[in-house]
N, C-alpha and C. Protein backbone atom coordinates (compact mmCIF):
# COMPACT_ATOMS: atom_id res chain seq x y z
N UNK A 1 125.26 -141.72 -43.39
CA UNK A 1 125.79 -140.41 -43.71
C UNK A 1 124.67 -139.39 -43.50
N UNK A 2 124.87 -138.19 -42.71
CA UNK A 2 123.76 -137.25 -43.14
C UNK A 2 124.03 -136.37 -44.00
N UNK A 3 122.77 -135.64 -44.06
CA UNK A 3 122.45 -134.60 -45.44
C UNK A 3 123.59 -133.87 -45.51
N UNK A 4 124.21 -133.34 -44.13
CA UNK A 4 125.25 -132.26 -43.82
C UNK A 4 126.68 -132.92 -44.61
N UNK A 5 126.68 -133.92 -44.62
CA UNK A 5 128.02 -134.69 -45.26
C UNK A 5 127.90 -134.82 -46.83
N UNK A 6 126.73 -134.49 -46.89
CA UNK A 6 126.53 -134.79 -48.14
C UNK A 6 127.25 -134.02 -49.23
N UNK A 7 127.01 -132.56 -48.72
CA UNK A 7 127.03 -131.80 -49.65
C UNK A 7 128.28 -131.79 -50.48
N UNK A 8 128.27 -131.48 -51.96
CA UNK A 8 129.13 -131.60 -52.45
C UNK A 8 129.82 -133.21 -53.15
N UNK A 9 129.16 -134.15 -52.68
CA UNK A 9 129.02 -135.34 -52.86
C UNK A 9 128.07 -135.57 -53.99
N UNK A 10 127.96 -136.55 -54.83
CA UNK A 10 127.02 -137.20 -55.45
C UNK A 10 127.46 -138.82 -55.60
N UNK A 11 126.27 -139.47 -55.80
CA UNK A 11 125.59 -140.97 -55.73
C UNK A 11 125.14 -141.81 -56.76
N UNK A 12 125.06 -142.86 -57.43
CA UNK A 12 124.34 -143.51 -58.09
C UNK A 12 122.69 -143.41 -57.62
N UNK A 13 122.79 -143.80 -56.55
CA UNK A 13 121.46 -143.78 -55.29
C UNK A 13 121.33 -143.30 -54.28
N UNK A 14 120.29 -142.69 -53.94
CA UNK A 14 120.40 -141.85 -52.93
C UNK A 14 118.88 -142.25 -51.93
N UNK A 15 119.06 -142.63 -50.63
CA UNK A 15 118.28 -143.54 -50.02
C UNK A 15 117.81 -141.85 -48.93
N UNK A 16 116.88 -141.31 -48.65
CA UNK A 16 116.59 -140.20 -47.82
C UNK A 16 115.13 -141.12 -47.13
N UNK A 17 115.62 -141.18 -45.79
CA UNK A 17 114.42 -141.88 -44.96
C UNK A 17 113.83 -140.88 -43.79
N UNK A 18 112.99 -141.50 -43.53
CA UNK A 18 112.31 -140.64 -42.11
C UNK A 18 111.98 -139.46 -42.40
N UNK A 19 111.28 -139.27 -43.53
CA UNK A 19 110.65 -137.98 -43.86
C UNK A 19 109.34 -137.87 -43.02
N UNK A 20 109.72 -137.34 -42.50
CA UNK A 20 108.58 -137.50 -41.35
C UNK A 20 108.27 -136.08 -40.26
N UNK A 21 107.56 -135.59 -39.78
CA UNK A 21 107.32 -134.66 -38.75
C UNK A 21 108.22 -135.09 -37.57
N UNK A 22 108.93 -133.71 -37.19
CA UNK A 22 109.57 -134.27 -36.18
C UNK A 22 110.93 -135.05 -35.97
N UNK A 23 111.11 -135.30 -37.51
CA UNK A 23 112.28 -136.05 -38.22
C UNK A 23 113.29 -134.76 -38.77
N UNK A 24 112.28 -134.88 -40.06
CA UNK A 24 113.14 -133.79 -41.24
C UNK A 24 111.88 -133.04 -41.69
N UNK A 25 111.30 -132.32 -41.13
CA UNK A 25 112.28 -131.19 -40.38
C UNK A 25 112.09 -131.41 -39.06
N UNK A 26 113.06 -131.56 -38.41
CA UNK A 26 113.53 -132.15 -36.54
C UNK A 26 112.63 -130.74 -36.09
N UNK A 27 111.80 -132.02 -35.28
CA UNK A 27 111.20 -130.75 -34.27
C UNK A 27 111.45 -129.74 -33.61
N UNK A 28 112.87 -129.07 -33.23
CA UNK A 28 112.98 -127.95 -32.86
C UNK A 28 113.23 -126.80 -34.10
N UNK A 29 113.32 -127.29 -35.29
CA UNK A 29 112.93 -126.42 -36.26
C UNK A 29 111.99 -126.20 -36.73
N UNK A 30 110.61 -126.84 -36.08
CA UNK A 30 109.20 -126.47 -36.70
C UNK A 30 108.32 -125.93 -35.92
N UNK A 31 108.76 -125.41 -34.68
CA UNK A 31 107.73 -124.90 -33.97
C UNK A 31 107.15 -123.08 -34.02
N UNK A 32 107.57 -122.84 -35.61
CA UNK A 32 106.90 -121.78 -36.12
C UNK A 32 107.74 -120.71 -35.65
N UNK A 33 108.81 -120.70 -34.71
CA UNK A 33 109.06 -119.54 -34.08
C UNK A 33 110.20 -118.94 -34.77
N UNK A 34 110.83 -119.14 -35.30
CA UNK A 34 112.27 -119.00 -36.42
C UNK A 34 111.79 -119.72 -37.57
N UNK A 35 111.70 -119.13 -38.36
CA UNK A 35 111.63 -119.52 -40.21
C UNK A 35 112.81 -119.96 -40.53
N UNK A 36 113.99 -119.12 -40.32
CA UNK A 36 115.19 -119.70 -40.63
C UNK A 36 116.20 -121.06 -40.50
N UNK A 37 115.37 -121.71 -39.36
CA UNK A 37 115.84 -122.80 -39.10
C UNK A 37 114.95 -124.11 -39.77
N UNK A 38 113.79 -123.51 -40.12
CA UNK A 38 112.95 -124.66 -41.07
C UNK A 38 114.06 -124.06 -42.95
N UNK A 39 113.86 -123.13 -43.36
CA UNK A 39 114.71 -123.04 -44.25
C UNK A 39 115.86 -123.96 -44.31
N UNK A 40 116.66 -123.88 -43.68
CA UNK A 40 118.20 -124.57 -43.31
C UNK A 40 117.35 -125.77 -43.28
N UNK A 41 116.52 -126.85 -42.31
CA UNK A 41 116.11 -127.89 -42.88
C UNK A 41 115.57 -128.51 -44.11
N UNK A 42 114.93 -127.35 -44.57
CA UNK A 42 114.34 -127.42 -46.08
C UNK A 42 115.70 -127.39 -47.20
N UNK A 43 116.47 -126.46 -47.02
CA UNK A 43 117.43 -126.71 -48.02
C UNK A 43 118.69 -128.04 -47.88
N UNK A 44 119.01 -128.58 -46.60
CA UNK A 44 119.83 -129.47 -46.59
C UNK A 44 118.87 -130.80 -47.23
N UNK A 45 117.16 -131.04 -47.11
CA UNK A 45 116.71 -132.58 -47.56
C UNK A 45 116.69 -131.59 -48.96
N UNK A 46 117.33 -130.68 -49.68
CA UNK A 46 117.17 -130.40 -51.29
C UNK A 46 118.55 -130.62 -51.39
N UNK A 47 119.17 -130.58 -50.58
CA UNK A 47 120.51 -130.97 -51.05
C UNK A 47 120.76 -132.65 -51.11
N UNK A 48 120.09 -133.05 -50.27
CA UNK A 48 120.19 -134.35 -50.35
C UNK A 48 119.47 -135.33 -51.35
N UNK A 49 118.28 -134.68 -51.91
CA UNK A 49 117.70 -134.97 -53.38
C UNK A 49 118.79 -134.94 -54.60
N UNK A 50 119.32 -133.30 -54.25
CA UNK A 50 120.21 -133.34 -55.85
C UNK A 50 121.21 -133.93 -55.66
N UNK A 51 121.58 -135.20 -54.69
CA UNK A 51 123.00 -135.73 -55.09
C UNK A 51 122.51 -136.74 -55.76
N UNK A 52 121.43 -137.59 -56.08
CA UNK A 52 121.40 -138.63 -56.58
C UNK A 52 121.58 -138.26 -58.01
N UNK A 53 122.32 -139.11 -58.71
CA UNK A 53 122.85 -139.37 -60.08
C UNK A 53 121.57 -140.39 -60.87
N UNK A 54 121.61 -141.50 -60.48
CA UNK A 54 120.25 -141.59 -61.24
C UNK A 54 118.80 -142.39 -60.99
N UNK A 55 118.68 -143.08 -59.22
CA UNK A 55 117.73 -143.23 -58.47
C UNK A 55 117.78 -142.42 -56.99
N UNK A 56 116.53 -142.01 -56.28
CA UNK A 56 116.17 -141.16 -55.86
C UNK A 56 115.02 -141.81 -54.96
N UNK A 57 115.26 -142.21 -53.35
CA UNK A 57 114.42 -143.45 -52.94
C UNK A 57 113.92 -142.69 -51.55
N UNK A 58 112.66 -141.99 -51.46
CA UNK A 58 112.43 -141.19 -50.29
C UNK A 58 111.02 -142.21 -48.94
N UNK A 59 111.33 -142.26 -48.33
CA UNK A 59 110.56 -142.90 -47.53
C UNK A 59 110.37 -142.69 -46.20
N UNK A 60 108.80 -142.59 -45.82
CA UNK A 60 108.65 -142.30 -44.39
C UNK A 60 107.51 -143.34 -44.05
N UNK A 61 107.66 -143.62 -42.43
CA UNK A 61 107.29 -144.76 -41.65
C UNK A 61 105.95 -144.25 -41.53
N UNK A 62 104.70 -145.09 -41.22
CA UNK A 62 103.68 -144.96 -41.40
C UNK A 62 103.22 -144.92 -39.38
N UNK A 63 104.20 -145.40 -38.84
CA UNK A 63 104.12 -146.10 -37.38
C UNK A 63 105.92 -145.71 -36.78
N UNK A 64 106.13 -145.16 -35.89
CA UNK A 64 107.77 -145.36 -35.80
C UNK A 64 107.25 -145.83 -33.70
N UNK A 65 108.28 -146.27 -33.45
CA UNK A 65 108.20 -146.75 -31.64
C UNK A 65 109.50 -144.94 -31.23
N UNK A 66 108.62 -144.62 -30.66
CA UNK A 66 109.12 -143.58 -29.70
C UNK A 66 109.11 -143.65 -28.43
N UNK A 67 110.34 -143.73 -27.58
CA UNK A 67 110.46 -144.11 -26.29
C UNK A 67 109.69 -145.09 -25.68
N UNK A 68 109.55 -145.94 -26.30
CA UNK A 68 108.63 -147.04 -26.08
C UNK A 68 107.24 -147.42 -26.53
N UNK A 69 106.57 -146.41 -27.22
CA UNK A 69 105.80 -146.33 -27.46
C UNK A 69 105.21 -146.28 -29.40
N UNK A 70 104.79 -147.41 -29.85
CA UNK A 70 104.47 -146.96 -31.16
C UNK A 70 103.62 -145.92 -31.47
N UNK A 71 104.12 -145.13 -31.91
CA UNK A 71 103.47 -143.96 -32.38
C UNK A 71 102.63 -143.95 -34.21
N UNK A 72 101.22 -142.82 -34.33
CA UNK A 72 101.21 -143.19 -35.65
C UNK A 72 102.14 -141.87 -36.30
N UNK A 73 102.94 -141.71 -37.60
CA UNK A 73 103.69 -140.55 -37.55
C UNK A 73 102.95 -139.60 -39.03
N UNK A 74 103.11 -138.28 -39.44
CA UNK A 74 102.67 -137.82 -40.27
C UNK A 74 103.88 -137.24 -41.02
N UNK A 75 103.46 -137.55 -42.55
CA UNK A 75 104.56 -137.29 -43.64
C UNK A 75 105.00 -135.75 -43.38
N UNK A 76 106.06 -135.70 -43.62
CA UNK A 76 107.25 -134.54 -43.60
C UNK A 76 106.07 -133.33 -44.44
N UNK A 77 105.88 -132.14 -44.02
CA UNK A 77 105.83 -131.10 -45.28
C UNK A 77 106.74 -131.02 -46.50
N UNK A 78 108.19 -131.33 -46.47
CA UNK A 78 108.59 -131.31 -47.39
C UNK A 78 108.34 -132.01 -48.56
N UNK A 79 108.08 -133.31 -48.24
CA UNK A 79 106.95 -134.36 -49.18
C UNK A 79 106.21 -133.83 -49.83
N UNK A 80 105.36 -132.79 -49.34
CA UNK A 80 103.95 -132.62 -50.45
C UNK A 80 104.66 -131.21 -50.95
N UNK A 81 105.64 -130.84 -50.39
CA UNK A 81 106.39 -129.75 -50.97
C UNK A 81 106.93 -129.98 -52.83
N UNK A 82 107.18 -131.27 -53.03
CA UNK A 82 107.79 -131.73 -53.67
C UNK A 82 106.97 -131.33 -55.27
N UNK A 83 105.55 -131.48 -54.87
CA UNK A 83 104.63 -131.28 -55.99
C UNK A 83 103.88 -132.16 -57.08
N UNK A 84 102.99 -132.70 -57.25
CA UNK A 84 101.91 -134.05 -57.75
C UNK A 84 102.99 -134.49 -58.75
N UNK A 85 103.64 -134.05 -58.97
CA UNK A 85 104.63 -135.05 -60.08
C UNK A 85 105.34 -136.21 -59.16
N UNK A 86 105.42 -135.92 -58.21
CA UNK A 86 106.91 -136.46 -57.51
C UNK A 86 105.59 -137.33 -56.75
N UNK A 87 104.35 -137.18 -56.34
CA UNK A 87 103.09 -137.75 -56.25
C UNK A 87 102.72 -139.06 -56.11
N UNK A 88 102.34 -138.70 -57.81
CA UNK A 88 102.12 -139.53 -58.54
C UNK A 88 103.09 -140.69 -58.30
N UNK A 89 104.54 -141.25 -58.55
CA UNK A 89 105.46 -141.92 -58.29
C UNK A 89 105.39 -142.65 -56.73
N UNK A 90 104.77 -142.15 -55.71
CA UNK A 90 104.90 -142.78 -54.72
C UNK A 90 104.19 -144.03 -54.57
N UNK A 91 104.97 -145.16 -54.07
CA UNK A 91 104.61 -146.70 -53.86
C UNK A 91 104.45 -146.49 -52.76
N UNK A 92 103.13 -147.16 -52.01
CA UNK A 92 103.32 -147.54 -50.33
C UNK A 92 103.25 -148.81 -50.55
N UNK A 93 104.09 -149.37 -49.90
CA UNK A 93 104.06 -150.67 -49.00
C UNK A 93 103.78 -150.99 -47.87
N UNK A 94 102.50 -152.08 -47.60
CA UNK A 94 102.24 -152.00 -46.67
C UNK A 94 103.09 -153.24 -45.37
N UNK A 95 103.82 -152.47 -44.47
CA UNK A 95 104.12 -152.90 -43.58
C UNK A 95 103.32 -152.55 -42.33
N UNK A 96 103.90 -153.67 -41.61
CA UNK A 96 103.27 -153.37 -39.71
C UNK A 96 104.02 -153.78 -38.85
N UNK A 97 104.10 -153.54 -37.77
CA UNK A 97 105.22 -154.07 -36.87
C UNK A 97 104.58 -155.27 -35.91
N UNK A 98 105.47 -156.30 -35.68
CA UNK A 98 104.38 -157.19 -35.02
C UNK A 98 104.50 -157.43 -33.78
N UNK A 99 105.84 -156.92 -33.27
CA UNK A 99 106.25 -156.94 -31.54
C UNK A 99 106.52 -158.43 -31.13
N UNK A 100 106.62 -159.31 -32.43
CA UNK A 100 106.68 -160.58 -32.15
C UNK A 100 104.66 -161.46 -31.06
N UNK A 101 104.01 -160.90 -31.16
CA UNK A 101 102.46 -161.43 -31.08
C UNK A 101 102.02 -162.03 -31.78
N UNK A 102 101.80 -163.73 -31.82
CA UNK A 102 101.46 -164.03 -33.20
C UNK A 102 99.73 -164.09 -32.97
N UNK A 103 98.65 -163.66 -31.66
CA UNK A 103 97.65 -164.04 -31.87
C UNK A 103 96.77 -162.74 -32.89
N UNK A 104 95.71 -163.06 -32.93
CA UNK A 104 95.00 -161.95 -33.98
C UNK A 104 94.24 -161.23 -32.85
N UNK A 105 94.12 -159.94 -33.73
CA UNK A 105 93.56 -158.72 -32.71
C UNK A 105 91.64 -158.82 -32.90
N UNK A 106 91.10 -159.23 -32.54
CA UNK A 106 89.49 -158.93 -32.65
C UNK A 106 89.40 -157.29 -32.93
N UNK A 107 88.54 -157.59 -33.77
CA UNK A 107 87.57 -155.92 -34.08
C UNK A 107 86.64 -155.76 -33.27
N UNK A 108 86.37 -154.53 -32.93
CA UNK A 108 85.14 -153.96 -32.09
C UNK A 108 84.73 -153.20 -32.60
N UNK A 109 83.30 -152.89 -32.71
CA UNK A 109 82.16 -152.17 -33.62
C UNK A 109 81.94 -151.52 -32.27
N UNK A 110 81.37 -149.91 -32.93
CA UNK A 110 80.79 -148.86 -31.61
C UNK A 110 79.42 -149.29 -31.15
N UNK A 111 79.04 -149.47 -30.30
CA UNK A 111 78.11 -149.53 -29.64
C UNK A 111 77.64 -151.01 -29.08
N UNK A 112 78.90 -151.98 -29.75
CA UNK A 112 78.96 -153.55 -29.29
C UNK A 112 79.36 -153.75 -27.66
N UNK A 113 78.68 -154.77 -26.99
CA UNK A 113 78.66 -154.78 -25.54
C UNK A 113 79.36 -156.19 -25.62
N UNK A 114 80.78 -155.43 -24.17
CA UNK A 114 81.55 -156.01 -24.14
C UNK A 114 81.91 -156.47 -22.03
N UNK A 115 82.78 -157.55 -22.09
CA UNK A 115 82.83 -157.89 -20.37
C UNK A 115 84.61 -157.88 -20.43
N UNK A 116 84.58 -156.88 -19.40
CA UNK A 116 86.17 -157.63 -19.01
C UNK A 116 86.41 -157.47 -17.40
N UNK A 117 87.22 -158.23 -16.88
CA UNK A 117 87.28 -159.01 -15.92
C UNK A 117 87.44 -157.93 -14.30
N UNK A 118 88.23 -156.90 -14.59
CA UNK A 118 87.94 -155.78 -13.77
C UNK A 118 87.21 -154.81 -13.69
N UNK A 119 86.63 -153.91 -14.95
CA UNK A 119 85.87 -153.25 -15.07
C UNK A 119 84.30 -153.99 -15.11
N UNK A 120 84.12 -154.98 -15.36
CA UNK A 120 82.89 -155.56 -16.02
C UNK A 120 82.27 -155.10 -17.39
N UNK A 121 80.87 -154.96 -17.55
CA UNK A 121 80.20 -154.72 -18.76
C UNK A 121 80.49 -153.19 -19.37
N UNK A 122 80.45 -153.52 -20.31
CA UNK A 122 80.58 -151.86 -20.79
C UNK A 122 80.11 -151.97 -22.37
N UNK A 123 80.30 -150.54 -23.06
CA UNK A 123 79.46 -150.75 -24.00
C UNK A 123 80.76 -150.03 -24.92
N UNK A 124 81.45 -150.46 -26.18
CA UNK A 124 82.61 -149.84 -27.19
C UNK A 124 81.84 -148.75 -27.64
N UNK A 125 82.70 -147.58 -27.02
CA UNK A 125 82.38 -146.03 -28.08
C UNK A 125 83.19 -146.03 -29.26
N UNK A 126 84.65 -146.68 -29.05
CA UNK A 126 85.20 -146.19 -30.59
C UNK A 126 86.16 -147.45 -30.66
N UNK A 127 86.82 -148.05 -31.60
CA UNK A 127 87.49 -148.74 -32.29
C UNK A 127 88.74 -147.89 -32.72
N UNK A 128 89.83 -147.93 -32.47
CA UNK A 128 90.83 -147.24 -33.54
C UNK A 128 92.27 -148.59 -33.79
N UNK A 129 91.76 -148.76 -35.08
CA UNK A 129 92.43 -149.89 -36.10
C UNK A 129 93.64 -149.52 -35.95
N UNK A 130 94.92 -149.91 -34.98
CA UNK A 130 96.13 -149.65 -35.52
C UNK A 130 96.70 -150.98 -35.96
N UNK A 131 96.34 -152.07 -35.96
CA UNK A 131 96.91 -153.56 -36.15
C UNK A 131 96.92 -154.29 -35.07
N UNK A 132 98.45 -154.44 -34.49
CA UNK A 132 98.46 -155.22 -33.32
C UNK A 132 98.55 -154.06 -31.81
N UNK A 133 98.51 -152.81 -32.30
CA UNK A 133 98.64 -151.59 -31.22
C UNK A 133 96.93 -151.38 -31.45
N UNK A 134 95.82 -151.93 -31.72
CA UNK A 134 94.77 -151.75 -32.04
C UNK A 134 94.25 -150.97 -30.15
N UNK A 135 93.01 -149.89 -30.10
CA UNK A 135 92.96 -149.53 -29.08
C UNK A 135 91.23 -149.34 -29.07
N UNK A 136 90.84 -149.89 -28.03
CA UNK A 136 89.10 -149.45 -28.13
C UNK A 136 88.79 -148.76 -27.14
N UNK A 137 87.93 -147.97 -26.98
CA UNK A 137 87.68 -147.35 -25.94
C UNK A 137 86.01 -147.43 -25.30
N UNK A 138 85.88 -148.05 -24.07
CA UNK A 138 85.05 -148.87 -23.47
C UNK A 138 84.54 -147.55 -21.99
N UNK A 139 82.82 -147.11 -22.46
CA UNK A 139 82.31 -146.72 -21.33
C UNK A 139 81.94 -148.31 -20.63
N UNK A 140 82.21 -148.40 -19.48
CA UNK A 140 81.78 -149.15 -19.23
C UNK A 140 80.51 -149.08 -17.55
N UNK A 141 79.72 -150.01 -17.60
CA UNK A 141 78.31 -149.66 -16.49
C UNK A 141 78.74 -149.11 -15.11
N UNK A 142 79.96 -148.80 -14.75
CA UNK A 142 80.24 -148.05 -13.53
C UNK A 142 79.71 -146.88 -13.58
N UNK A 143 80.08 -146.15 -15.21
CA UNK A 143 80.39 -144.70 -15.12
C UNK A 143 81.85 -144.47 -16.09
N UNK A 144 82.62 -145.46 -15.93
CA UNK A 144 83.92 -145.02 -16.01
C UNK A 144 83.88 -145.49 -18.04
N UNK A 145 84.94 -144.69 -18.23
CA UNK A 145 85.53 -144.57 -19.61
C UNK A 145 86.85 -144.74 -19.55
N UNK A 146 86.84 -145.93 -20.20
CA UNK A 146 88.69 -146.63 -20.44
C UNK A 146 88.70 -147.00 -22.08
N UNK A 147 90.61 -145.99 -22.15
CA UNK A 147 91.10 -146.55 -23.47
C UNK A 147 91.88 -147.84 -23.25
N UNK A 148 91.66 -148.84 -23.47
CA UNK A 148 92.55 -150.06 -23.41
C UNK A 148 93.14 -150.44 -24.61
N UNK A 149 94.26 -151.03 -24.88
CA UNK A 149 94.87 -151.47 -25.90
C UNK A 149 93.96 -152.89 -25.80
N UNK A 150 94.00 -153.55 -27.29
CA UNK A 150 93.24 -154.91 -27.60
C UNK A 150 94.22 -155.86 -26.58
N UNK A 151 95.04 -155.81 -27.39
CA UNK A 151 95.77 -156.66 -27.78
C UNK A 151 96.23 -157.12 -25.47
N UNK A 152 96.02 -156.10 -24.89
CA UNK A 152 96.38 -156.64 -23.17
C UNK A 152 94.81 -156.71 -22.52
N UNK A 153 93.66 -156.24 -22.98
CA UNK A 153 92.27 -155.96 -22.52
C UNK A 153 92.09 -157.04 -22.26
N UNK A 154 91.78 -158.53 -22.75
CA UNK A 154 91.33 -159.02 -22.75
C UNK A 154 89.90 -158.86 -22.49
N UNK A 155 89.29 -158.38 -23.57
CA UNK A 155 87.77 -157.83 -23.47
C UNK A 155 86.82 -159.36 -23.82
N UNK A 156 86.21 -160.12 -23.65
CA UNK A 156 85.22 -160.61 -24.45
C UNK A 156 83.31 -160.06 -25.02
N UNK A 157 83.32 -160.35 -26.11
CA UNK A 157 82.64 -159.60 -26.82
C UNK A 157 81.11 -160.49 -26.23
N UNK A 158 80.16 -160.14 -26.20
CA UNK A 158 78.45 -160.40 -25.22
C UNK A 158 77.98 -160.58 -26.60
C-alpha cells in the first residue's frame, strides 16, 4: 500500500521502509528547486507515521542494488527530522547482501604491495570496506591507477 492510500486509514502496525535519499523523499522532489514538492513528501511519510495504532516500524537499507549496481544509500532527512527521541529507539541490524559468493574478501592496508596478473605490481592507496562489494584502489608500477572490486581482482598480496 502507499502512503497516498493511506490516508484516512489506520493500523495496528505500520511497516514505512526505504527511508532513504532518493526514496522518500523520491528524488525529483529533492533537488532544491520547488519546496513544495519536498513538503507534499514530508507530509504524506507524517501521514503514514500517524496511522499506526500501536507499533510504528521505520527502516532504511544501509546498501540497496540500483540498476545493477549495489549502491551505499544515505538515511532519508526525514529520519533525523524526527528528533533524538525517536533516536534513541533506533535498532540497526546488521545485514549484508551476499550475491550468493561464499569465498571471503581479503583486506588491503594502504601502502601494502600487491601483483595482479594484467596490470602487475602496484602499491594499495585505499581500501574501501563494503563486504563482499569490497573495492581497493591500486597505483600500480606502470603509472596507471585502478579501482578494482576485491572480490573479481584477483590481486595477490607480496
Amino acid at each position: 500500500m502507499t502512503l497516498h492510500c493511506a490516508k484516512g486509514l489506520e493500523f495496528e502496525n505500520v511497516f514505512i521502509i526505504g527511508l532513504e535519499d532518493g526514496l522518500l523523499p523520491h528524488e525529483r522532489s529533492n533537488t532544491g528547486e520547488d519546496e513544495d514538492e519536498l513538503e507534499e513528501e514530508r507530509r504524506l511519510f507524517f501521514v503514514g507515521i500517524t496511522r499506526a495504532k500501536t507499533g510504528l516500524h521505520i527502516s532504511h537499507a544501509q546498501y540497496r542494488k540500483i540498476r545493477g549496481q549495489m549502491l551505499r544509500t544515505i538515511p532519508s532527512q526525514f529520519l533525523f527530522e524526527l528528533g533524538t527521541d525517536f533516536a534513541e529507539h533506533i535498532e540497526e541490524n546488521q545485514y549484508h547482501y551476499d550475491n550468493n559468493i561464499s569465498q571471503t574478501i581479503p583486506h588491503f592496508a594502504a601502502g601494502q604491495l600487491v601483483r595482479h596478473k594484467s596490470f602487475g605490481r602496484g602499491t594499495v592507496q585505499e581500501f574501501i570496506d563494503m563486504g563482499q562489494n569490497s573495492i581497493v584502489i591500486v597505483k600500480f608500477n606502470t603509472g596507471q591507477t585502478k579501482s578494482l572490486m576485491v572480490k573479481y581482482a584477483d590481486l595477490s598480496k607480496m
